[in-house]
Protein backbone atom coordinates (compact mmCIF):
# COMPACT_ATOMS: atom_id res chain seq x y z
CA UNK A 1 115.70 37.07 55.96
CA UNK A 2 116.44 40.74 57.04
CA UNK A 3 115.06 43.60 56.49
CA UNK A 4 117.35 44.43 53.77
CA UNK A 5 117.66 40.79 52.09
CA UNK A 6 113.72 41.56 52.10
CA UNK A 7 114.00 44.78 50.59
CA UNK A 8 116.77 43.46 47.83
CA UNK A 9 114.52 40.46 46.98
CA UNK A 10 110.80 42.02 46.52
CA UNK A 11 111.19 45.44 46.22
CA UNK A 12 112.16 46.82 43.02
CA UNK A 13 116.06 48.30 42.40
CA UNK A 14 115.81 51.53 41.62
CA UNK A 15 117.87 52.84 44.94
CA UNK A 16 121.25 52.75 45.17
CA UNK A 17 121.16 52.23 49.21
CA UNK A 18 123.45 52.72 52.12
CA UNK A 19 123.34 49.75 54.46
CA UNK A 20 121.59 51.38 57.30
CA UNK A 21 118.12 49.97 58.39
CA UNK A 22 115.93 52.81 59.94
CA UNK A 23 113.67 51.77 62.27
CA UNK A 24 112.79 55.15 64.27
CA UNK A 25 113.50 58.59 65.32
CA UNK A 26 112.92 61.63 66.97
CA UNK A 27 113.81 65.18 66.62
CA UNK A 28 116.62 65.34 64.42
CA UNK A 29 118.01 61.75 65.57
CA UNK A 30 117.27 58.48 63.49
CA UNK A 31 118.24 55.17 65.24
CA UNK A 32 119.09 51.65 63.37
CA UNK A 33 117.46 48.40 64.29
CA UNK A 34 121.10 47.79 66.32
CA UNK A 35 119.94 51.00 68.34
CA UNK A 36 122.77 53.03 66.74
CA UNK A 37 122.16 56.53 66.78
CA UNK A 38 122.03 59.31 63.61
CA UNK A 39 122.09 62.31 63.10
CA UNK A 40 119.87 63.01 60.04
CA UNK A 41 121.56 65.80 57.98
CA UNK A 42 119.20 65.41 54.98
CA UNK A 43 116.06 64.97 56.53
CA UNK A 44 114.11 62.69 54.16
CA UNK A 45 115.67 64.71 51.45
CA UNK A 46 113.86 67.60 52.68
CA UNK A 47 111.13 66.32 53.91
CA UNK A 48 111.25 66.56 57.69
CA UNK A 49 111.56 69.56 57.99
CA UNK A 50 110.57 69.16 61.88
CA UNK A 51 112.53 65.76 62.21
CA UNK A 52 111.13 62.82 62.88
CA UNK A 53 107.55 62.53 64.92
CA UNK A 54 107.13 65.77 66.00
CA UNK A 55 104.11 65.82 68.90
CA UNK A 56 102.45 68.79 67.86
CA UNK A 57 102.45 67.20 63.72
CA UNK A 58 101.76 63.84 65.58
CA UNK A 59 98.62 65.27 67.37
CA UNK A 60 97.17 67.05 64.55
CA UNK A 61 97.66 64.08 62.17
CA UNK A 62 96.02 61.75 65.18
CA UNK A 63 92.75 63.40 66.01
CA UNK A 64 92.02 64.21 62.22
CA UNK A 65 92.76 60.33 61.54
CA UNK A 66 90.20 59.73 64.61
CA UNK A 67 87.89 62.10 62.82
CA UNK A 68 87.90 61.46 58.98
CA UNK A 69 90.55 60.04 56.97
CA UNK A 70 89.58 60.11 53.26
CA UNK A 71 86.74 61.52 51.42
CA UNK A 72 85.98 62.37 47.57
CA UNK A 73 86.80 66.09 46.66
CA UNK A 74 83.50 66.09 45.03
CA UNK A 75 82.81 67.50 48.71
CA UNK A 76 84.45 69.89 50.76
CA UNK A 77 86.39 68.93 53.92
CA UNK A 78 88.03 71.75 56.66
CA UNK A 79 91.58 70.66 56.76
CA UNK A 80 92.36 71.09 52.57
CA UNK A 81 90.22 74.76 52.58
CA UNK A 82 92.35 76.24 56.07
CA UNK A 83 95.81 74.92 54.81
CA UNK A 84 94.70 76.63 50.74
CA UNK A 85 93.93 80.05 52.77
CA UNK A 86 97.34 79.72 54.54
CA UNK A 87 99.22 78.52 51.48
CA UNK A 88 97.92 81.79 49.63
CA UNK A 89 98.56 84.16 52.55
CA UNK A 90 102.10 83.16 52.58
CA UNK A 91 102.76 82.80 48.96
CA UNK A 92 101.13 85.75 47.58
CA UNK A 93 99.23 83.16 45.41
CA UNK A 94 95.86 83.37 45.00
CA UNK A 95 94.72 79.31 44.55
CA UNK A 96 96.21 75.89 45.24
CA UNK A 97 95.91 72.46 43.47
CA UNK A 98 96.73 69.45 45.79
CA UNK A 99 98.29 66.72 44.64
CA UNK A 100 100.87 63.92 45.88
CA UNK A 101 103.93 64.52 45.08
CA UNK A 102 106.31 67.30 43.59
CA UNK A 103 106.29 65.60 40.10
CA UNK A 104 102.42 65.82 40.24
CA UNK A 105 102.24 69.36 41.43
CA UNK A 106 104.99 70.55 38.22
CA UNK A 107 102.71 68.06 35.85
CA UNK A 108 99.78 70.26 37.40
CA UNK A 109 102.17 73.63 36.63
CA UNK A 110 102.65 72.06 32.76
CA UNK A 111 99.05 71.49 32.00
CA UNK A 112 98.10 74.78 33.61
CA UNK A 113 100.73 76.99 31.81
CA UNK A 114 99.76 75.38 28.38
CA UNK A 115 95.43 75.69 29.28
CA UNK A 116 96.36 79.12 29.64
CA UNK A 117 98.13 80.26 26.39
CA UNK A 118 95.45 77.95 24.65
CA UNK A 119 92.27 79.98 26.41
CA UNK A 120 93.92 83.48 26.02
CA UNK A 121 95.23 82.99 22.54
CA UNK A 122 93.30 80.25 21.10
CA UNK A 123 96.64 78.74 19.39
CA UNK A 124 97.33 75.14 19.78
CA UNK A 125 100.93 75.88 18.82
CA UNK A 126 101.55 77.93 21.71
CA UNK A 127 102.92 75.36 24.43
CA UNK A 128 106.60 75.53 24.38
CA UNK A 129 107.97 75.70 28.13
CA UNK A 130 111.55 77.10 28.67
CA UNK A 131 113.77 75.09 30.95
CA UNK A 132 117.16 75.73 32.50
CA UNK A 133 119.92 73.23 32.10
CA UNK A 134 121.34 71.43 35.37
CA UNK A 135 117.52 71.48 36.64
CA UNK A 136 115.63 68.56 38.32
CA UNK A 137 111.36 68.59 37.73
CA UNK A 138 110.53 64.76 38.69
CA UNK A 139 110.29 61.58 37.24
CA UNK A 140 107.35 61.45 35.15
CA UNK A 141 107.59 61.58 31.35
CA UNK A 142 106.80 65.21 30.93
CA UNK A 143 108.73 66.33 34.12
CA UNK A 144 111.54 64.32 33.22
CA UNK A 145 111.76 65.90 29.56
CA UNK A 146 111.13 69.24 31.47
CA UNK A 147 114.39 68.45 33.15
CA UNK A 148 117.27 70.35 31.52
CA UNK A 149 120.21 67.23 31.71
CA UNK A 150 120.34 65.14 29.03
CA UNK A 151 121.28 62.46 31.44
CA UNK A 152 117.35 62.13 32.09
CA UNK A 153 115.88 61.66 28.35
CA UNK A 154 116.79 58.31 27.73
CA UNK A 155 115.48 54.97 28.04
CA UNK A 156 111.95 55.83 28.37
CA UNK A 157 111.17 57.54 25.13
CA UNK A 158 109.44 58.35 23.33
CA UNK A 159 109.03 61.81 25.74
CA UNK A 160 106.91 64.35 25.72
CA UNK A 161 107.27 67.35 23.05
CA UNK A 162 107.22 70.86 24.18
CA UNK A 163 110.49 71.80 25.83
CA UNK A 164 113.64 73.83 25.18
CA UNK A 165 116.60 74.54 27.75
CA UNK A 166 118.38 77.06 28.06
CA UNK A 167 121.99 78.36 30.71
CA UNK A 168 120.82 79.44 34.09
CA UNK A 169 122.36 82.83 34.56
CA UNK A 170 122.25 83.46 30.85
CA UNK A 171 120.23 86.16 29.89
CA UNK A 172 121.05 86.74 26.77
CA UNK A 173 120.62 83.42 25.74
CA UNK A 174 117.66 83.14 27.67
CA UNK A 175 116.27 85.85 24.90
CA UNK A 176 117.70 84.52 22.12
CA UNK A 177 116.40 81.15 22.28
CA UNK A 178 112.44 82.93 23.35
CA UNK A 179 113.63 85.39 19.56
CA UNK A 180 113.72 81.51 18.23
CA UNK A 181 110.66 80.09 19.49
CA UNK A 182 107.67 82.29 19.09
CA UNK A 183 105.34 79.73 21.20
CA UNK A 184 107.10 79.95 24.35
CA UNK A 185 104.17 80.19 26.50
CA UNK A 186 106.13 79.62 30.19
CA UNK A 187 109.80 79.33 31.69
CA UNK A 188 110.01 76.92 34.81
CA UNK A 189 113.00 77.53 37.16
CA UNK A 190 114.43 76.96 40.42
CA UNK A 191 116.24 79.07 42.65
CA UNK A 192 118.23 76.94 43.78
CA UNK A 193 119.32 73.92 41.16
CA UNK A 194 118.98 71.20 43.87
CA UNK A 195 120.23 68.01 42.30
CA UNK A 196 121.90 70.20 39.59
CA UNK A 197 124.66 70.60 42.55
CA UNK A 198 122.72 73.07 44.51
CA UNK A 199 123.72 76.02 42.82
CA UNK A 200 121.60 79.05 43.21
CA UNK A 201 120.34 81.23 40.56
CA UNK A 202 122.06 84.39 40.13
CA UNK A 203 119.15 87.16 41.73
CA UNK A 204 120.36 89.65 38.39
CA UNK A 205 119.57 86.75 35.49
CA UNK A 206 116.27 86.01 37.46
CA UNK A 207 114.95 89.35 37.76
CA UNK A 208 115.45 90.36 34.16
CA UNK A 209 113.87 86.93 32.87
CA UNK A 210 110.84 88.19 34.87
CA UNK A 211 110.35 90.97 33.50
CA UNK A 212 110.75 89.80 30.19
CA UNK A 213 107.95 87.42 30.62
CA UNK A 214 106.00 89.80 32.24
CA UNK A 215 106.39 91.82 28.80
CA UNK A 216 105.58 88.77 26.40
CA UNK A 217 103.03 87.48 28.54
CA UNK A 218 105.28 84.36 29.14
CA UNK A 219 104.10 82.57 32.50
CA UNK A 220 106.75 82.15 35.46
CA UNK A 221 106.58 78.67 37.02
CA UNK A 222 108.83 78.75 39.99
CA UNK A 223 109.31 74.93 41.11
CA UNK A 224 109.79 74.53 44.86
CA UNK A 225 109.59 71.22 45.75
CA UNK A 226 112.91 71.59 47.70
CA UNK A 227 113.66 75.28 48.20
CA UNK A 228 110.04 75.97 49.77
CA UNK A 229 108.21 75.93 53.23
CA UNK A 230 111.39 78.11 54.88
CA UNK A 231 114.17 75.86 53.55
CA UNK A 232 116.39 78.47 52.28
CA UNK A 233 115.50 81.26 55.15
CA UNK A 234 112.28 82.69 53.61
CA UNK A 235 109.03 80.54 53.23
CA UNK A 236 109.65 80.63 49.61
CA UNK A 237 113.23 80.92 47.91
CA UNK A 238 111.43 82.75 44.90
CA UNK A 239 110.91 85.77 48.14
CA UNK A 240 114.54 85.84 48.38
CA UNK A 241 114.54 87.35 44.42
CA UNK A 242 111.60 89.88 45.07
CA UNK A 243 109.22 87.82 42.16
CA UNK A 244 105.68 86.78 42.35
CA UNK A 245 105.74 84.24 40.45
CA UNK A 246 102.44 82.67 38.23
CA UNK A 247 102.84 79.60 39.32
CA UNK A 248 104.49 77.76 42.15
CA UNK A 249 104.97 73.99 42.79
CA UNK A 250 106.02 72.54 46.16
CA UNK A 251 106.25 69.26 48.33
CA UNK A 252 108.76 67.15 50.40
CA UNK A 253 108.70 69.14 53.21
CA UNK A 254 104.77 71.21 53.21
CA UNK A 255 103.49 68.04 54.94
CA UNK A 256 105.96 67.57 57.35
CA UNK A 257 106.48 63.45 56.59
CA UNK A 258 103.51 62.74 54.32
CA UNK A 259 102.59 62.77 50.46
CA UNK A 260 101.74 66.28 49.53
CA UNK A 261 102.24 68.27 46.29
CA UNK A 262 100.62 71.72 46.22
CA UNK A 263 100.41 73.69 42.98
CA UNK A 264 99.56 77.22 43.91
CA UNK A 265 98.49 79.36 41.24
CA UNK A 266 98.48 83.50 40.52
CA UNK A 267 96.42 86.55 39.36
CA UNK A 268 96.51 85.46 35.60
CA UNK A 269 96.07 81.34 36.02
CA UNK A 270 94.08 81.21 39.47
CA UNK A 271 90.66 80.57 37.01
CA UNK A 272 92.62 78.26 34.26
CA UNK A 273 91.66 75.11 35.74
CA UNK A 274 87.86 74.16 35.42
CA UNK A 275 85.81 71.31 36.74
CA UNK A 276 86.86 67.70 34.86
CA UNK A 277 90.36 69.57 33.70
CA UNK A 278 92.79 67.97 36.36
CA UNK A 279 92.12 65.70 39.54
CA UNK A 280 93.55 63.57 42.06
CA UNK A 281 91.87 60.83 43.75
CA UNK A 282 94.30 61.29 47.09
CA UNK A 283 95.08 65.76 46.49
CA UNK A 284 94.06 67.45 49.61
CA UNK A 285 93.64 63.97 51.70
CA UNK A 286 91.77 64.99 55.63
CA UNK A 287 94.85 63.44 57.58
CA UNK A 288 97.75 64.76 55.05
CA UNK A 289 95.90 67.99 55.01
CA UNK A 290 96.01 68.72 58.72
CA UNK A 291 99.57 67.62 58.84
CA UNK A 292 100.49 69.88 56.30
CA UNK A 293 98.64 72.92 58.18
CA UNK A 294 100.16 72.36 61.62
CA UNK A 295 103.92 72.00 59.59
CA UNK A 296 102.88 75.68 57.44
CA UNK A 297 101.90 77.53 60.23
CA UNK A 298 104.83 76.93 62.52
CA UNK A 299 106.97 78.10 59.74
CA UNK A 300 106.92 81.86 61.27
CA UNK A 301 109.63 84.65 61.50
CA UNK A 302 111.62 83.15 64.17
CA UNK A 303 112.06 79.92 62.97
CA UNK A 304 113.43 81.45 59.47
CA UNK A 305 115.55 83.72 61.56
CA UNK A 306 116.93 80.76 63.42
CA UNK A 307 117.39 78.52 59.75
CA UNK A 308 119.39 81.22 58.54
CA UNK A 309 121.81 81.45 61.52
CA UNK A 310 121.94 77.81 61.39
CA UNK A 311 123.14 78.49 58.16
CA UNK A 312 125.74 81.16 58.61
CA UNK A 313 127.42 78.80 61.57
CA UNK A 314 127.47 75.64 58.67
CA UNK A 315 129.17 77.92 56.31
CA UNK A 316 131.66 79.11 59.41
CA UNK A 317 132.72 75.56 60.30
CA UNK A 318 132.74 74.89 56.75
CA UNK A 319 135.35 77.52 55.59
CA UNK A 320 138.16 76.89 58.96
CA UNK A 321 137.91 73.45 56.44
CA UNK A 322 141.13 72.61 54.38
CA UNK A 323 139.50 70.53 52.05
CA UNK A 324 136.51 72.73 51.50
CA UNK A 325 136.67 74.44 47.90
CA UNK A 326 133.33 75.87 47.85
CA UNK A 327 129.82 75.96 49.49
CA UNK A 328 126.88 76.52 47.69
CA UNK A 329 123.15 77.60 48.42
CA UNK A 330 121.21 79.33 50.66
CA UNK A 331 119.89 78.53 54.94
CA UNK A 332 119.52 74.78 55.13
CA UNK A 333 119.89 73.54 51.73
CA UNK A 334 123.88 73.56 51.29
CA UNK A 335 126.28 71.85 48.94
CA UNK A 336 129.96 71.37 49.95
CA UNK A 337 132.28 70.59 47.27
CA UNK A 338 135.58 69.25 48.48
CA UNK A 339 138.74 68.12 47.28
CA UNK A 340 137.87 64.45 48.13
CA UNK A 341 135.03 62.28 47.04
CA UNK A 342 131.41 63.08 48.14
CA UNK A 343 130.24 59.80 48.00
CA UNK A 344 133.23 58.21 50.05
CA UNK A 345 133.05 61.40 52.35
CA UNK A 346 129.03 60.73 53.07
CA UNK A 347 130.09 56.88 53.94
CA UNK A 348 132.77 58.10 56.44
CA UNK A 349 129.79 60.25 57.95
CA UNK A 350 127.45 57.44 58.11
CA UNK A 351 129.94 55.06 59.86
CA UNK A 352 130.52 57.88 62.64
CA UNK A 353 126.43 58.30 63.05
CA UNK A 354 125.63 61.22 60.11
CA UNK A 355 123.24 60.86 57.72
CA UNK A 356 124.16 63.57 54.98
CA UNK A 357 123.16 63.58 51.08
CA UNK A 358 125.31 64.18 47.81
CA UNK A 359 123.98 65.75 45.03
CA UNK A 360 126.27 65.62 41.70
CA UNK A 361 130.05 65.51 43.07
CA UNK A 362 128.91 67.65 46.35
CA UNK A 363 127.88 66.84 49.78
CA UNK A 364 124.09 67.92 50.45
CA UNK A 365 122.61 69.00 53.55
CA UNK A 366 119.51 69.80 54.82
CA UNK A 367 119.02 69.55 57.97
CA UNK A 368 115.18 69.59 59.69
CA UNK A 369 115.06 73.05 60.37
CA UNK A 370 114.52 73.12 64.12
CA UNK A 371 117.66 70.97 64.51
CA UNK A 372 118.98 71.86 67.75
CA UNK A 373 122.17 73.79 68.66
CA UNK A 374 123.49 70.55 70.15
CA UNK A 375 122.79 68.02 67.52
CA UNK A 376 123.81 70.89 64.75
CA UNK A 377 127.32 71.05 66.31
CA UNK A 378 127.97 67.65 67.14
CA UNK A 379 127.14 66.93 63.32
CA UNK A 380 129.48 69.57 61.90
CA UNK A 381 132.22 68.03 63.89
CA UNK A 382 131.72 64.65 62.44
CA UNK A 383 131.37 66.28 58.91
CA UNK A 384 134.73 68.63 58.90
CA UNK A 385 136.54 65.95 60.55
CA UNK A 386 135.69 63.51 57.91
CA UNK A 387 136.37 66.35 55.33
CA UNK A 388 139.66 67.39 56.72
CA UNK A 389 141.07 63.53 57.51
């Protein structure tokens, strides 16, 4: 059989995917087992954010591999404690959790949020978290009830109590619903609604929500599992809205290719979790860990100067497009709606060697973020040609 009657027969359906068998890459350029050549335009969904083996990633994965690959975190290893200091530095945060995944890491921002209203105020009731509609928070129970699209909560029920949605860029409702719901004890957003259709918050609606929870002691949980580690332009998008948030989640791309979820926690929630209150048997892994540090420190001020004029030349090639109504987001995480279908538009790009995403009746991109000049171009051709045909 082939690799994809393989796949069909023992692996269980829940893709819907394209008929393209990966089988390496490098840089921004995935190749099939034919030898075809791709260029990636979603990057893992956000995940590679160098592309694909990277030598300096390789090389720091490699020698800690050679060194020590797993041990319990009932003892301290080097790689988890330098990437937590670096984490923090850049955040703003003062502590990190580490799990495996983003659904993990906003599961960790749940439990963390509710611990806290129950220490400070000693009230069961208090554990009602505020959600936007359009969002995306995982696939777990709880993160999938925490997702505002009522899409999402059926078929596995019963779900999770404890959450309320709400309009992004709605303030006033935003207040009314909290004048409602005296327990609110957190709000999760992101800044940019990434399988909502990539729609970015409006900076106005998130501000003032801020400092209303500031005011009521209602905990900000800013989820970037795709905006974060320099996607849109700054390492965080939440820095792009002049926020500190209480609590951040991130993944996909922190570890450059491996499992990592990272829940990085403020001033009031740094000292909420206590020994035997959360765990993970593979968090803060030796060989994901030193990944995940070479990938974070690389992500300096010239490589988010250079993702942001990647950006700006997209959104150029983008609007000389007939067909182009709108594009959404900020630096590499874009959404294109057109007049045509996404989904037969991303086929048409796969067929001329482009690998872009959709996400609700857009196209997605996000690009690894040191994709070169070169490749960038030769992509955008592909895409606006296929747009405008």
């Amino acid at each position: 059989m082939t690799v994809q009657e393989k796949t069909n027969k023992y692996i269980a359906g829940t893709y819907g995917r394209f008929p393209v068998t990966i089988v390496k890459g490098k840089g921004a350029a995935a190749y099939d087992e034919n030898g075809k050549k791709y260029i990636d335009m979603g990057s893992g969904i956000g995940v590679n954010i160098f592309g694909y083996c990277d030598d300096e990633w390789i090389s720091a994965v490699t020698q800690q591999l050679n060194t020590l690959q797993h041990t319990s975190n009932l003892y301290y290893t080097k790689p988890g404690a330098e990437l937590a200091q670096v984490l923090c530095e850049k955040s703003g945060l003062q502590k990190c959790f580490f799990a495996n995944s983003g659904a993990e890491a906003n599961e960790c921002s749940i439990k963390t949020a509710r611990k806290y209203s129950l220490d400070k105020y000693n009230d069961e009731n208090r554990n009602i978290i505020v959600s936007l509609k359009q969002s995306f928070h995982g696939r777990t129970l709880a993160t999938l009830k925490a997702t505002g699209q009522d899409v999402f909560h059926s078929t596995f029920g019963p779900f999770p109590e404890g959450f309320v949605y709400t309009e992004a860029d709605n303030y006033d409702a935003f207040v009314d619903l909290c004048s409602k719901n005296t327990n609110i004890c957190a709000v999760i957003m992101e800044m940019i609604q990434g399988e909502g259709g990539v729609i970015a918050l409006n900076k106005i609606f998130v501000k003032k929500v801020y400092e209303f929870c500031q005011k009521h002691d209602i905990l900000v949980i800013i989820d970037e599992v795709q905006t974060g580690n320099g996607r849109t332009g700054k390492m965080y998008a939440y820095q792009n809205y002049d926020i500190l948030p209480d609590i951040v989640s991130t993944a996909k791309g922190v570890a450059g290719g491996l499992p990592m979820g990272v829940c990085l926690f403020g001033e009031k929630t740094k000292d909420t979790l206590t020994p035997g209150s959360h765990g993970s048997t593979f968090g803060m892994n030796p060989v994901i860990a030193a990944g995940a540090l070479n990938i974070v420190n690389r992500i300096d001020d010239s490589l988010l100067q250079d993702v942001l004029k990647k950006s700006d030349y997209i959104k150029s090639r983008l609007e000389s497009c007939k067909n182009v109504i709108s594009v959404s987001g900020m630096g590499l995480m874009l959404g294109i709606e057109t007049t045509k279908d996404s989904k037969e538009i991303v086929n048409e790009c796969i067929k001329n060697g482009v690998l872009p995403l959709t996400a609700k009746n857009k196209i997605r991109l996000l690009p690894p973020l040191n994709i070169s000049e070169d490749e960038l171009k030769t992509a955008m051709d592909i895409i606006t040609e296929v747009i405008d045909r």
